[in-house]
PDB file of N, CA and C in Angstrom:
ATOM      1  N   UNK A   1     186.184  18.677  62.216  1.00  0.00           N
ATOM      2  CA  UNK A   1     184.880  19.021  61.670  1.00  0.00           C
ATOM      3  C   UNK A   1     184.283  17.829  60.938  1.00  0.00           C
ATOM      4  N   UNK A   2     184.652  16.721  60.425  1.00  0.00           N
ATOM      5  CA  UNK A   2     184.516  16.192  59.306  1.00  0.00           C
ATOM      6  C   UNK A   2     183.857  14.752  60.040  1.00  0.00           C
ATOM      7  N   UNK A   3     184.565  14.880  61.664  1.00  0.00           N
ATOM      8  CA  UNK A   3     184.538  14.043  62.483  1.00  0.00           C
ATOM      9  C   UNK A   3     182.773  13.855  62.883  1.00  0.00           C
ATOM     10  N   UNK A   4     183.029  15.502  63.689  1.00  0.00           N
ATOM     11  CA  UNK A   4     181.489  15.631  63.492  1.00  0.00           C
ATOM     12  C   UNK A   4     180.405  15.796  62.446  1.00  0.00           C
ATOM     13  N   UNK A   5     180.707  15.742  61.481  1.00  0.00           N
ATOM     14  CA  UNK A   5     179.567  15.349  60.142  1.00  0.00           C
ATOM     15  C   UNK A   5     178.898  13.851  60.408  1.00  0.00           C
ATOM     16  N   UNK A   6     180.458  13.036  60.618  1.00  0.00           N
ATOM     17  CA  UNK A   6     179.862  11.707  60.923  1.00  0.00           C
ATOM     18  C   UNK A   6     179.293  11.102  61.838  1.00  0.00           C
ATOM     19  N   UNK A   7     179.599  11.991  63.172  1.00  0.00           N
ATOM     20  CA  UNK A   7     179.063  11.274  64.265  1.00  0.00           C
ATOM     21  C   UNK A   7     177.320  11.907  64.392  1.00  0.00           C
ATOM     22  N   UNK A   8     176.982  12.778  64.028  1.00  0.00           N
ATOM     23  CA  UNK A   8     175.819  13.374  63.365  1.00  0.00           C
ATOM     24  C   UNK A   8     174.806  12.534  62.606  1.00  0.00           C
ATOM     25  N   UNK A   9     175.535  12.035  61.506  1.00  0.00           N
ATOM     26  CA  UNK A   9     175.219  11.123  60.278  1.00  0.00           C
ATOM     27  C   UNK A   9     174.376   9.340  61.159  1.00  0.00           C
ATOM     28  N   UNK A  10     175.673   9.263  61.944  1.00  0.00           N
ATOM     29  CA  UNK A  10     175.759   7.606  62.928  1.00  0.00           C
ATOM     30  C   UNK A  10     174.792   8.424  63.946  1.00  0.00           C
ATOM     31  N   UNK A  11     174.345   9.080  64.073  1.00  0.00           N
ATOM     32  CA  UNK A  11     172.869   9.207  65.512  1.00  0.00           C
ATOM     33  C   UNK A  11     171.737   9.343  64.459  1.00  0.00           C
ATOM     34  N   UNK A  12     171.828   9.869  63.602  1.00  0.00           N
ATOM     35  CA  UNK A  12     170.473  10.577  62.586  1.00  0.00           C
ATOM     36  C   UNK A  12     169.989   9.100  62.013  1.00  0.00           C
ATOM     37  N   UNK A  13     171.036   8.297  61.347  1.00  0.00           N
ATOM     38  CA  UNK A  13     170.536   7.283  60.641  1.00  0.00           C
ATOM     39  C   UNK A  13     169.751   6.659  60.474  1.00  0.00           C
ATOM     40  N   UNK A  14     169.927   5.638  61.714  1.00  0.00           N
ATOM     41  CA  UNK A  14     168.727   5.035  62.438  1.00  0.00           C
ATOM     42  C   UNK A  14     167.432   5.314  62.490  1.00  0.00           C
ATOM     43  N   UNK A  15     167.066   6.680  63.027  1.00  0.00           N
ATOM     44  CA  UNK A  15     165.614   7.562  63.329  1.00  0.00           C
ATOM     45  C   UNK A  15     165.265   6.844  61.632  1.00  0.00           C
ATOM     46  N   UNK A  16     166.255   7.780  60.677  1.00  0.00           N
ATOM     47  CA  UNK A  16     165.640   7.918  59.436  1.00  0.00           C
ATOM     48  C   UNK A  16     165.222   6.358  58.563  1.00  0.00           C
ATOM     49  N   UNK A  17     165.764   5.763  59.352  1.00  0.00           N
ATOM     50  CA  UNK A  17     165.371   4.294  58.643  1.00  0.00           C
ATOM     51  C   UNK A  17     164.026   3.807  59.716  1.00  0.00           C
ATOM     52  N   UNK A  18     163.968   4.002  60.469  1.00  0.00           N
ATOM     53  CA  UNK A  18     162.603   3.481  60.801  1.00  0.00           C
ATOM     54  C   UNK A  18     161.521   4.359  60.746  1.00  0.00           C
ATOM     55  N   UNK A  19     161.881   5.780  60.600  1.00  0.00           N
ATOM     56  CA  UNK A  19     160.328   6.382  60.111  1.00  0.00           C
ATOM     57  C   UNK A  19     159.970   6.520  59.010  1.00  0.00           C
ATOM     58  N   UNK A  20     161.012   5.576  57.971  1.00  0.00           N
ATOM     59  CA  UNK A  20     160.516   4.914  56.476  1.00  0.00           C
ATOM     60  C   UNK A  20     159.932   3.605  56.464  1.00  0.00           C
ATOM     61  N   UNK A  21     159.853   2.892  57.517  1.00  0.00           N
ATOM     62  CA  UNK A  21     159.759   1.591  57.691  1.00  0.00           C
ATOM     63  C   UNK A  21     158.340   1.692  57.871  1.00  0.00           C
ATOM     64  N   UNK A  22     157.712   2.349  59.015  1.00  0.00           N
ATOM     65  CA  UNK A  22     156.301   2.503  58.861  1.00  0.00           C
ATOM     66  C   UNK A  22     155.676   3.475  58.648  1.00  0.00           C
ATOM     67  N   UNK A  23     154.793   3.403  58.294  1.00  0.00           N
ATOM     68  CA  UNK A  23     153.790   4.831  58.011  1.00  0.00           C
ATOM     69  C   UNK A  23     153.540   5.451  59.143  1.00  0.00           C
ATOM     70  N   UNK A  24     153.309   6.642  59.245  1.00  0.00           N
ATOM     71  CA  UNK A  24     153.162   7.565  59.888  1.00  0.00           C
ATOM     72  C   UNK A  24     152.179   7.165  61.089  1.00  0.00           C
ATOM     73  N   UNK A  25     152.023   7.413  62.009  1.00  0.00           N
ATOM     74  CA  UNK A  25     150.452   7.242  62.817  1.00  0.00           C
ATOM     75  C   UNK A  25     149.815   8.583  62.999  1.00  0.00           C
ATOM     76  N   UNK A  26     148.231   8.311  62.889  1.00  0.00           N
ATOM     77  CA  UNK A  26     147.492   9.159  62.635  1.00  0.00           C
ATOM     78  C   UNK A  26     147.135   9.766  64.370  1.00  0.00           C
ATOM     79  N   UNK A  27     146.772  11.049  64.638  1.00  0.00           N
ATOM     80  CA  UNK A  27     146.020  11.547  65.933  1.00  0.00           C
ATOM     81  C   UNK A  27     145.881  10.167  67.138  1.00  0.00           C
ATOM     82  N   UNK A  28     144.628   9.673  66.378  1.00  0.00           N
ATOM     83  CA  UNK A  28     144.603   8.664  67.538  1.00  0.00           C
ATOM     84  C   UNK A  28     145.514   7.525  67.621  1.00  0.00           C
ATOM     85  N   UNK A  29     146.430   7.136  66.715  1.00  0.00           N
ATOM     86  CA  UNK A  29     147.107   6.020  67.056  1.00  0.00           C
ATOM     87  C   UNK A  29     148.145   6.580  68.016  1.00  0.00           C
ATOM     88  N   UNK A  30     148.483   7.849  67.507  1.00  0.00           N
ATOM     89  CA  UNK A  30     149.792   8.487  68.538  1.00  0.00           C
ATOM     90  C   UNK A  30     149.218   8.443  69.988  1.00  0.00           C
ATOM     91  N   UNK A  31     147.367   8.956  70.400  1.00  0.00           N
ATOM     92  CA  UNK A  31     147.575   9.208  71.564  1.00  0.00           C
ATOM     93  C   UNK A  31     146.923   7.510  72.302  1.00  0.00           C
ATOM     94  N   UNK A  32     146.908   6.410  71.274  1.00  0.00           N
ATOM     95  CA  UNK A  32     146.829   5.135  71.914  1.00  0.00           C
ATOM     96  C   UNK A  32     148.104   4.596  72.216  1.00  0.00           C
ATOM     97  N   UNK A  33     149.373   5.237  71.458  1.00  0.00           N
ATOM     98  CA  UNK A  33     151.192   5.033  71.928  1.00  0.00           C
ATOM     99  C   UNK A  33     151.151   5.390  73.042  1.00  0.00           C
ATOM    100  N   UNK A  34     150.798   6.430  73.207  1.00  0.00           N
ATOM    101  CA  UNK A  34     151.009   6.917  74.209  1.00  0.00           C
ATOM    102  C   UNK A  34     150.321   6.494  75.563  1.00  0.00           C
ATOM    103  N   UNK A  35     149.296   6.404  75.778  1.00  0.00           N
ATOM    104  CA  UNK A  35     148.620   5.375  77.219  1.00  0.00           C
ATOM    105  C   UNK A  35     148.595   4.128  76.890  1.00  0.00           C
ATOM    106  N   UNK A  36     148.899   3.539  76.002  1.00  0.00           N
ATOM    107  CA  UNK A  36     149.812   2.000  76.026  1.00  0.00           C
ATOM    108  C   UNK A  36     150.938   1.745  76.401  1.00  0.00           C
ATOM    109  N   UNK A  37     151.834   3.062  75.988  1.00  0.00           N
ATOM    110  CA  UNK A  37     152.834   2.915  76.959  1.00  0.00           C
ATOM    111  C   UNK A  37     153.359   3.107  78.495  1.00  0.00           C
ATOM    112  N   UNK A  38     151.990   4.273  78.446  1.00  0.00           N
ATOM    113  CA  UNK A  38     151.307   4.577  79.706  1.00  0.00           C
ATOM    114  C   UNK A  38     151.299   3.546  80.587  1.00  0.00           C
ATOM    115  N   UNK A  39     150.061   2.209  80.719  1.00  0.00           N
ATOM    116  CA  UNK A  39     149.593   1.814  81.046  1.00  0.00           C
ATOM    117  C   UNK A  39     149.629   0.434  80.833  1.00  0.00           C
ATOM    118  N   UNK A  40     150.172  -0.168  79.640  1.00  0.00           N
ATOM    119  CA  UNK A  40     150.250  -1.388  79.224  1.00  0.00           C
ATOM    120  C   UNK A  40     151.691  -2.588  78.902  1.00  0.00           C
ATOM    121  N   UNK A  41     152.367  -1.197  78.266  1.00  0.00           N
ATOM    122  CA  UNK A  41     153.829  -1.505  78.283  1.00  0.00           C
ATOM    123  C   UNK A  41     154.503  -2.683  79.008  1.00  0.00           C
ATOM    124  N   UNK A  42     153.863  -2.066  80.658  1.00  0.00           N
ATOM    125  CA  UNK A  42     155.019  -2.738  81.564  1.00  0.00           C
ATOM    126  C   UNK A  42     154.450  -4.392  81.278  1.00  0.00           C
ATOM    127  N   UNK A  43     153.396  -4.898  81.084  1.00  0.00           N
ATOM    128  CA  UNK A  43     153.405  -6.147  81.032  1.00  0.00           C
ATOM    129  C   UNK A  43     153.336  -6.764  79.730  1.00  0.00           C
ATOM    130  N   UNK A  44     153.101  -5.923  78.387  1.00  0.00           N
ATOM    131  CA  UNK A  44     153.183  -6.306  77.260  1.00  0.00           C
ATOM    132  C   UNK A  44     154.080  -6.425  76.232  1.00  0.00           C
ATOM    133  N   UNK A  45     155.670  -5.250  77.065  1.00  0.00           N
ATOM    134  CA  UNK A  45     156.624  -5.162  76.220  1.00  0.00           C
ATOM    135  C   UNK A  45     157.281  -5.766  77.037  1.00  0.00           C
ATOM    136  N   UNK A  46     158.757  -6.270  76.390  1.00  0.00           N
ATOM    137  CA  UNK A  46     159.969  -6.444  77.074  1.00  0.00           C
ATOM    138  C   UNK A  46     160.573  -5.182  77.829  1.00  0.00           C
ATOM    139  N   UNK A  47     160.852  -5.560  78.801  1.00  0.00           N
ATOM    140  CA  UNK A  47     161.810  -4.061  79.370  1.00  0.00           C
ATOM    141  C   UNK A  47     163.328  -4.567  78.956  1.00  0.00           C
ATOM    142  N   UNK A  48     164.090  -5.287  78.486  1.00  0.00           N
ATOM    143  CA  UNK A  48     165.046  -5.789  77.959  1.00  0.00           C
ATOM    144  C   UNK A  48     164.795  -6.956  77.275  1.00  0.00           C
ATOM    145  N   UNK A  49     166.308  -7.736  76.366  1.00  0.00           N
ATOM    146  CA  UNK A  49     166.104  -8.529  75.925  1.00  0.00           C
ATOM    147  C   UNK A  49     166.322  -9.818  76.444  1.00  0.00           C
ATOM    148  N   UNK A  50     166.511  -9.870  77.443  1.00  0.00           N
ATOM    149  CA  UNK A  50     166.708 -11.132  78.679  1.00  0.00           C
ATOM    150  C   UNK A  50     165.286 -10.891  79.692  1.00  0.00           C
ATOM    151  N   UNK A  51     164.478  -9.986  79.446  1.00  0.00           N
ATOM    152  CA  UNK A  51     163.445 -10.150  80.355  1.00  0.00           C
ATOM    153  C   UNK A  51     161.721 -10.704  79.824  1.00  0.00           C
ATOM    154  N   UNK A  52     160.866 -11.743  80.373  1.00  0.00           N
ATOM    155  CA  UNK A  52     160.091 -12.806  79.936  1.00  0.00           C
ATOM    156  C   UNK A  52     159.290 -11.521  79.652  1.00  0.00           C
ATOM    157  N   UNK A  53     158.060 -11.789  79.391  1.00  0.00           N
ATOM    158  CA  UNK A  53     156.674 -10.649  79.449  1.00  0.00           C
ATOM    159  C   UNK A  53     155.581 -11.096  80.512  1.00  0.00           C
ATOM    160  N   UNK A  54     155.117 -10.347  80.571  1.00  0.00           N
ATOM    161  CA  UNK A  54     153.840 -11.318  81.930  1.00  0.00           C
ATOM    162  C   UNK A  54     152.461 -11.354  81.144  1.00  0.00           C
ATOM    163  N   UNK A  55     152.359 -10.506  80.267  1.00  0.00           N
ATOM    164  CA  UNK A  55     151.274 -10.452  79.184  1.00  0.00           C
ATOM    165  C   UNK A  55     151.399 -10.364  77.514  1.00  0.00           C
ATOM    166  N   UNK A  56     150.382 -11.011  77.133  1.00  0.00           N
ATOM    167  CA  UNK A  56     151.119 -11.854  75.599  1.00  0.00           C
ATOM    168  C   UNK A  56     151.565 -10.693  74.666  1.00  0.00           C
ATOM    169  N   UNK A  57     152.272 -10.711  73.683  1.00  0.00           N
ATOM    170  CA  UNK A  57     152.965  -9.591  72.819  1.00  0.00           C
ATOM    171  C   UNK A  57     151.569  -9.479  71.779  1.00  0.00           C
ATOM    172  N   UNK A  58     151.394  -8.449  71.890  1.00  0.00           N
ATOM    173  CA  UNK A  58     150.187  -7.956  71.409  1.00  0.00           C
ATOM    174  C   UNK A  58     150.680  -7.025  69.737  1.00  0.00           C
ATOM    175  N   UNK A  59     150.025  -7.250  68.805  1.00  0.00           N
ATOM    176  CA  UNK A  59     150.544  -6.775  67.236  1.00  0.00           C
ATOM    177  C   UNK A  59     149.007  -6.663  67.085  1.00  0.00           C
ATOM    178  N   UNK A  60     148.954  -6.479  65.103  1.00  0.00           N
ATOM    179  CA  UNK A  60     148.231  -6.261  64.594  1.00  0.00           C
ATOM    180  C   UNK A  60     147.483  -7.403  64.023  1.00  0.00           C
ATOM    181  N   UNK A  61     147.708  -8.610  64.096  1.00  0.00           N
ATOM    182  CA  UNK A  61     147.242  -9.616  63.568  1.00  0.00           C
ATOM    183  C   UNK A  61     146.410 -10.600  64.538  1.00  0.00           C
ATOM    184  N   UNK A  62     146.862  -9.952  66.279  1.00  0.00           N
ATOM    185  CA  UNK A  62     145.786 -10.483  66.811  1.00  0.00           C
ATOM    186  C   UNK A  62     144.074  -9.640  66.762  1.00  0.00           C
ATOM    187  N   UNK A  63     144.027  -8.110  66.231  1.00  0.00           N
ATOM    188  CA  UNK A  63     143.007  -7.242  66.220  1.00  0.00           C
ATOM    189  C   UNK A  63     142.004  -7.466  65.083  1.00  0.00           C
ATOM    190  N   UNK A  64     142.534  -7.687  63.616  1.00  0.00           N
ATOM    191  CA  UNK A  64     142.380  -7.836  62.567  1.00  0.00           C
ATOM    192  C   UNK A  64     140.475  -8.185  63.163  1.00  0.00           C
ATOM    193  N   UNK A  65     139.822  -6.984  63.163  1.00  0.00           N
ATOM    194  CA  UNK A  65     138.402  -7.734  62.750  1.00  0.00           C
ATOM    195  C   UNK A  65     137.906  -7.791  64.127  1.00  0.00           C
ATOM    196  N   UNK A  66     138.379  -7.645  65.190  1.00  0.00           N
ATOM    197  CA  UNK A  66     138.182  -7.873  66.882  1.00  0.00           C
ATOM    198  C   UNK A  66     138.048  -6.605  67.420  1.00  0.00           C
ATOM    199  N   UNK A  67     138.173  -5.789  66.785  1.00  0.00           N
ATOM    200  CA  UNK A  67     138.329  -4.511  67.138  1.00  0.00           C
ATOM    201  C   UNK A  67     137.689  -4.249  68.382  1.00  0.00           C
ATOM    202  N   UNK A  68     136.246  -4.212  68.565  1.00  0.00           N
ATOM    203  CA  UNK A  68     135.117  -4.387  69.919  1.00  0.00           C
ATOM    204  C   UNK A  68     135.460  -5.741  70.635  1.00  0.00           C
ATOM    205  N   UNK A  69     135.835  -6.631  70.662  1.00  0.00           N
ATOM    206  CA  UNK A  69     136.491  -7.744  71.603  1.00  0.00           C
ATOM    207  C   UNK A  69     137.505  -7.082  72.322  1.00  0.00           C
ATOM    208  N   UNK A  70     138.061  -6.518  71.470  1.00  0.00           N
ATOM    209  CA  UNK A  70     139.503  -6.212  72.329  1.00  0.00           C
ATOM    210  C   UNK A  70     139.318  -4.901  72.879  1.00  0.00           C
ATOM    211  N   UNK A  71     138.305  -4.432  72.511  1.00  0.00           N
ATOM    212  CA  UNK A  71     138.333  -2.809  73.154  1.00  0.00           C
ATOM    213  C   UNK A  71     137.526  -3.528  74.296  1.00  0.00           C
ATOM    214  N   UNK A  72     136.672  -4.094  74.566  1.00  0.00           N
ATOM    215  CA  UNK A  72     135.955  -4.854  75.899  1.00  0.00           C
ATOM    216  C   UNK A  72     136.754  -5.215  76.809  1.00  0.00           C
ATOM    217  N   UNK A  73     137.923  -6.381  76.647  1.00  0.00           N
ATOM    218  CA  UNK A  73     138.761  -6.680  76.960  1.00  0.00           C
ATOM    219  C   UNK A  73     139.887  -5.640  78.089  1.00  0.00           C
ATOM    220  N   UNK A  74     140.128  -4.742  77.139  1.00  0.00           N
ATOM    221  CA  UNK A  74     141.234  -3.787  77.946  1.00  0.00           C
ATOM    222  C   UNK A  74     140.220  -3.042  79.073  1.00  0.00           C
ATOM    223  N   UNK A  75     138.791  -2.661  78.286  1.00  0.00           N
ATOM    224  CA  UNK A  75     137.608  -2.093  79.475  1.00  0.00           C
ATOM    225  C   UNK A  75     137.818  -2.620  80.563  1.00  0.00           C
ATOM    226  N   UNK A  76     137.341  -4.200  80.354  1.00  0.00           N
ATOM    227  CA  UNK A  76     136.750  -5.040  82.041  1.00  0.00           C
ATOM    228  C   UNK A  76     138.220  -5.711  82.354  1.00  0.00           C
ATOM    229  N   UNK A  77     139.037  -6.011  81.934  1.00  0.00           N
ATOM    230  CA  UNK A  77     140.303  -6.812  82.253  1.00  0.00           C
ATOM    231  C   UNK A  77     139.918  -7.769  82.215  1.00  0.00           C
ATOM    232  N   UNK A  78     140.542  -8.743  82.935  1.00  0.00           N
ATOM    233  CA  UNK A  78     140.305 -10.578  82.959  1.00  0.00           C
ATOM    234  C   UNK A  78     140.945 -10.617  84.005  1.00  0.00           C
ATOM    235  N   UNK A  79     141.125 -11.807  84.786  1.00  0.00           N
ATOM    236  CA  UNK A  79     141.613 -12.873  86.353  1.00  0.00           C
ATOM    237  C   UNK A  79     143.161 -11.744  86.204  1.00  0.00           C
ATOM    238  N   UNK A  80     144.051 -12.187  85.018  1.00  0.00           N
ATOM    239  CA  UNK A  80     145.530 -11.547  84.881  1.00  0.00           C
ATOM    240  C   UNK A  80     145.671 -10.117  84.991  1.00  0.00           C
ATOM    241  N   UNK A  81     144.631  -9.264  84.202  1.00  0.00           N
ATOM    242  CA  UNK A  81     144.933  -7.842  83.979  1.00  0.00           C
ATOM    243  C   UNK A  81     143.733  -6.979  84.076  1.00  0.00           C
ATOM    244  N   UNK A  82     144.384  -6.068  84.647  1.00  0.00           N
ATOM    245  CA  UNK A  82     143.018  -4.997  85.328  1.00  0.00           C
ATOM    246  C   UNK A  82     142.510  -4.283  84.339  1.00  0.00           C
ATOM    247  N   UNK A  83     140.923  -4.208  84.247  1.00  0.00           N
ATOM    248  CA  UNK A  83     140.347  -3.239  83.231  1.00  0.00           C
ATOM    249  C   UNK A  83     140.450  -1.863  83.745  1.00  0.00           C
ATOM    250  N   UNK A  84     140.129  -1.013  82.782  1.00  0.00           N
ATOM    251  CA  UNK A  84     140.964   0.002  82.138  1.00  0.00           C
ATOM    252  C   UNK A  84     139.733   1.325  82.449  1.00  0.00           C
ATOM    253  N   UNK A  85     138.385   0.855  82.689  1.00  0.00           N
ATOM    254  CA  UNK A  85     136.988   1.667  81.966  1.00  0.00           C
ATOM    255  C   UNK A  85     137.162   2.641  82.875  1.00  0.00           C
ATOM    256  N   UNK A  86     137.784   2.680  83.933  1.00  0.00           N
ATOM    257  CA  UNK A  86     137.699   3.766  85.402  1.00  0.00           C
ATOM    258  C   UNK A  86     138.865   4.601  84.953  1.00  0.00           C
ATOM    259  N   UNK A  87     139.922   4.405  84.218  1.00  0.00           N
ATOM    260  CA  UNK A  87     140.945   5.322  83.997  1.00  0.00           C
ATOM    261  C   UNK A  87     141.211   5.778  82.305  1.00  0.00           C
ATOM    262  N   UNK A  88     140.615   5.166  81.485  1.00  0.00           N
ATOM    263  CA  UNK A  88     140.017   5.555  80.473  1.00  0.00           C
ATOM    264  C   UNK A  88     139.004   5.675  79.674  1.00  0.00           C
ATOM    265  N   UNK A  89     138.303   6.423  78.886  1.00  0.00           N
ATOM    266  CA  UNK A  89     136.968   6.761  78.183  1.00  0.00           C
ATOM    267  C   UNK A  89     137.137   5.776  76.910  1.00  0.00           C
ATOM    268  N   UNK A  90     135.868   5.365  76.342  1.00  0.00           N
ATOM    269  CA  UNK A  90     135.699   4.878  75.225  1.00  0.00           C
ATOM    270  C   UNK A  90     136.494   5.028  73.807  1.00  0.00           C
ATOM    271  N   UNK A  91     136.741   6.692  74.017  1.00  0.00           N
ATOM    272  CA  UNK A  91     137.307   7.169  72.420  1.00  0.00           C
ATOM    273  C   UNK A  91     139.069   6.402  73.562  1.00  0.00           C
ATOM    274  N   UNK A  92     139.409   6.543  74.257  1.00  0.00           N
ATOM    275  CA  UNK A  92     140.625   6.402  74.683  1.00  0.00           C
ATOM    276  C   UNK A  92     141.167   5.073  74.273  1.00  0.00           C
ATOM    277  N   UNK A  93     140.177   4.219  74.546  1.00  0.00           N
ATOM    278  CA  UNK A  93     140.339   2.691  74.657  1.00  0.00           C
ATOM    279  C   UNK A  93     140.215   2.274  73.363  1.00  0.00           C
ATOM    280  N   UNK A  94     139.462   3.164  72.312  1.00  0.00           N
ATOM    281  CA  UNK A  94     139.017   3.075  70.902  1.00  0.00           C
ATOM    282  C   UNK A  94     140.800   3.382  70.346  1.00  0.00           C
ATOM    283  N   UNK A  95     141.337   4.392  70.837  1.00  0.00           N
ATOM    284  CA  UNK A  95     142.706   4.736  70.351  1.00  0.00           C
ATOM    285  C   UNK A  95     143.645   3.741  70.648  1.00  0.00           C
ATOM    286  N   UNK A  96     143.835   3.023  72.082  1.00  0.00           N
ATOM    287  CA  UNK A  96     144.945   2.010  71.948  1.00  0.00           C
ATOM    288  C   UNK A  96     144.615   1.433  71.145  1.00  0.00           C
ATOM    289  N   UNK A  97     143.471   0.770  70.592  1.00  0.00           N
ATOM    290  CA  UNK A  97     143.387  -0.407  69.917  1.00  0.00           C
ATOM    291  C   UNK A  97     143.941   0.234  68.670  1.00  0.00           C
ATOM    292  N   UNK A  98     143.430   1.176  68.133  1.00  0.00           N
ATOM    293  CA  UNK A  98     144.050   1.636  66.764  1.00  0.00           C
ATOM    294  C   UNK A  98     145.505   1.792  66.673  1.00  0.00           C
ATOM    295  N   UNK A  99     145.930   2.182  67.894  1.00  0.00           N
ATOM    296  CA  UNK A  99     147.771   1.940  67.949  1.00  0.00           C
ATOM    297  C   UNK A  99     147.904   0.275  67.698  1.00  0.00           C
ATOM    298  N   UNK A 100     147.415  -0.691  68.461  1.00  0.00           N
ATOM    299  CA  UNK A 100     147.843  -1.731  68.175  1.00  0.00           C
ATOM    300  C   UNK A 100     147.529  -2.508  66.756  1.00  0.00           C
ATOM    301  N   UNK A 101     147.005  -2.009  66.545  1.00  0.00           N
ATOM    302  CA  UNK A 101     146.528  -2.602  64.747  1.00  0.00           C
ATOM    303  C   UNK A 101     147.603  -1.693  63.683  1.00  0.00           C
ATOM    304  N   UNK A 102     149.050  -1.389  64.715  1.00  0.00           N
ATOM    305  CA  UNK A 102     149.843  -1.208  63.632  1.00  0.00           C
ATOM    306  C   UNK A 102     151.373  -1.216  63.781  1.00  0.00           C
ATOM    307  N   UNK A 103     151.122  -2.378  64.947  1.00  0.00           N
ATOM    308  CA  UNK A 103     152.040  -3.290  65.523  1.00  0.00           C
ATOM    309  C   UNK A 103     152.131  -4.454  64.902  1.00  0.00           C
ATOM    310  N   UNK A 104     153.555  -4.123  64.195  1.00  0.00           N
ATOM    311  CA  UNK A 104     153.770  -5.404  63.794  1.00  0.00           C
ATOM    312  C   UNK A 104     154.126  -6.751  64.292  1.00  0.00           C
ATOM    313  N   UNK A 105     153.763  -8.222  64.010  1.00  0.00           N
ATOM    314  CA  UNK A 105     153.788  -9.275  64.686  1.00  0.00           C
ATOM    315  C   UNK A 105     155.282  -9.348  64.957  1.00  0.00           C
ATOM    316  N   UNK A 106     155.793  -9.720  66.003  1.00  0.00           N
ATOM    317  CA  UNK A 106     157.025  -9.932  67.269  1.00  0.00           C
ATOM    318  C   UNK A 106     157.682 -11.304  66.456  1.00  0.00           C
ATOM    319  N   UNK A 107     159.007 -11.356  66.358  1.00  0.00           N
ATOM    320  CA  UNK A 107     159.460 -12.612  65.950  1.00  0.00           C
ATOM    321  C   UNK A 107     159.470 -13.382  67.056  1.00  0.00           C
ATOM    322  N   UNK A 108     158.855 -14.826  66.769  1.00  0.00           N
ATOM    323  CA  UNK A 108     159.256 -15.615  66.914  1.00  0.00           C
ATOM    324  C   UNK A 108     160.676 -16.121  67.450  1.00  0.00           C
ATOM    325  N   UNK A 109     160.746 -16.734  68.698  1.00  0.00           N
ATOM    326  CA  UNK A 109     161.949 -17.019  69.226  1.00  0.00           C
ATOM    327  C   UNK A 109     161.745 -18.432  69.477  1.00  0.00           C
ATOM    328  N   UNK A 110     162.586 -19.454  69.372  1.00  0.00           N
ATOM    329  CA  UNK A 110     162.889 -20.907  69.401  1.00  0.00           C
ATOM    330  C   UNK A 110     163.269 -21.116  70.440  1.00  0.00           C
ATOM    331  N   UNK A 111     162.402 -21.693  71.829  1.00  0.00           N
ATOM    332  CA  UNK A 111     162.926 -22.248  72.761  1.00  0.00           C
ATOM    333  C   UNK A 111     164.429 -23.289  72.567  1.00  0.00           C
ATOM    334  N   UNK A 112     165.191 -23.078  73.656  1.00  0.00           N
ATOM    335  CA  UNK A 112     166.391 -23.955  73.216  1.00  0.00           C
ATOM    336  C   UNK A 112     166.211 -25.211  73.106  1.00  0.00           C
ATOM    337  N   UNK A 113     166.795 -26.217  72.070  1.00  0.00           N
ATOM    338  CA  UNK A 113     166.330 -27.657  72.582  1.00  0.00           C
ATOM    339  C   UNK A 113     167.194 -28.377  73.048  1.00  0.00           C
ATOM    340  N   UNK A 114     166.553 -29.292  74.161  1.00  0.00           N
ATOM    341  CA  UNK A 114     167.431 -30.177  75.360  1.00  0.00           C
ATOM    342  C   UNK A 114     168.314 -30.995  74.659  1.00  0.00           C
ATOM    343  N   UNK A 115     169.027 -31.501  75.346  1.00  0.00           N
ATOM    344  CA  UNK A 115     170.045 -32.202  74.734  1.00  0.00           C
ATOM    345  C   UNK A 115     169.653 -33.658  75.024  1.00  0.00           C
ATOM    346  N   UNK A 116     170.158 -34.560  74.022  1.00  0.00           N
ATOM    347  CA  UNK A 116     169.236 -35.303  74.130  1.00  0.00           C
ATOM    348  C   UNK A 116     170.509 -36.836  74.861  1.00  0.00           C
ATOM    349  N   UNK A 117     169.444 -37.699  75.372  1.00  0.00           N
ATOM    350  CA  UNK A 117     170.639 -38.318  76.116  1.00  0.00           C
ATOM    351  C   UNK A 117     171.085 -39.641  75.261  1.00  0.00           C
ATOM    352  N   UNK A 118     171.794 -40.431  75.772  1.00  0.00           N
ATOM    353  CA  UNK A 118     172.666 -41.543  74.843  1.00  0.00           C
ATOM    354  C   UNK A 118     171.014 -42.444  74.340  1.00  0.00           C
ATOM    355  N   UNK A 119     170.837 -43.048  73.003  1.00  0.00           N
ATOM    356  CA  UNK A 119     170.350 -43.867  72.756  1.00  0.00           C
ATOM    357  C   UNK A 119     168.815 -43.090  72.324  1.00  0.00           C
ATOM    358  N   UNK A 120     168.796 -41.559  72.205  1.00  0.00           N
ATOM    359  CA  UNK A 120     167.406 -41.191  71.599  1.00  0.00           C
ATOM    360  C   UNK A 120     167.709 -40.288  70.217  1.00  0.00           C
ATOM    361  N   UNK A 121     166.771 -40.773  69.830  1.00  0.00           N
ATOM    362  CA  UNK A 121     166.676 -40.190  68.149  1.00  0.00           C
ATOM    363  C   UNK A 121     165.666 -39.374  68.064  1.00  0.00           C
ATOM    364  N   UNK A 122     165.471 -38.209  67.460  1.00  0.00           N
ATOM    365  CA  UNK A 122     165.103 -37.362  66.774  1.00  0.00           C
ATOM    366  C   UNK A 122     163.049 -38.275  66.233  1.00  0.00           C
TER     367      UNK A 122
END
């Protein structure tokens, strides 16, 4: 019994530390999670941690103030990524963006550096 208290405890934990970590999301940010993950995910998130992205990691610090840039943006697409205006409505496209303005910025990862050959300095 005591066994299962803990193995209970070791699944629950986790949840409970990250839905202290951020605040809650409101109506529309949940249903911009949701057709971002829908729809955007596959090229904006990692699907693992060995796999590149094909589209840039998108947070809250690129929106800050862009709000209508970036809701345009996901509308018409660009050359890389298809706009959005035929499979979602305004308030829709108004909601991802509000999901992403509460995405926090992605660490930073350090390309490896080459090794350097006989006779070069730094």
């Amino acid at each position: 019994m005591r066994h299962a208290w803990l193995f209970g405890f070791i699944l629950v934990a986790p949840s409970v530390a990250l839905a202290q970590a951020a605040p809650p999301l409101n109506d529309a940010q949940r249903q911009g999670e949701r057709l971002f993950t829908q729809s955007c995910a596959v090229c904006h998130l990692k699907p693992n941690l060995n796999a590149g992205l094909y589209g840039p990691a998108l947070y809250k610090g690129l929106i800050d103030g862009q709000e209508k840039p970036m809701a345009d943006l996901i509308a018409q697409g660009t050359d890389h990524m298809p706009g959005f205006r035929y499979t979602y409505d305004q308030r829709q496209i108004a909601a991802i963006v509000d999901y992403l303005k509460t995405l926090p910025e992605p660490p930073q990862i350090e390309a490896p550096k080459k090794p350097r050959g006989p006779g070069q300095v730094d």
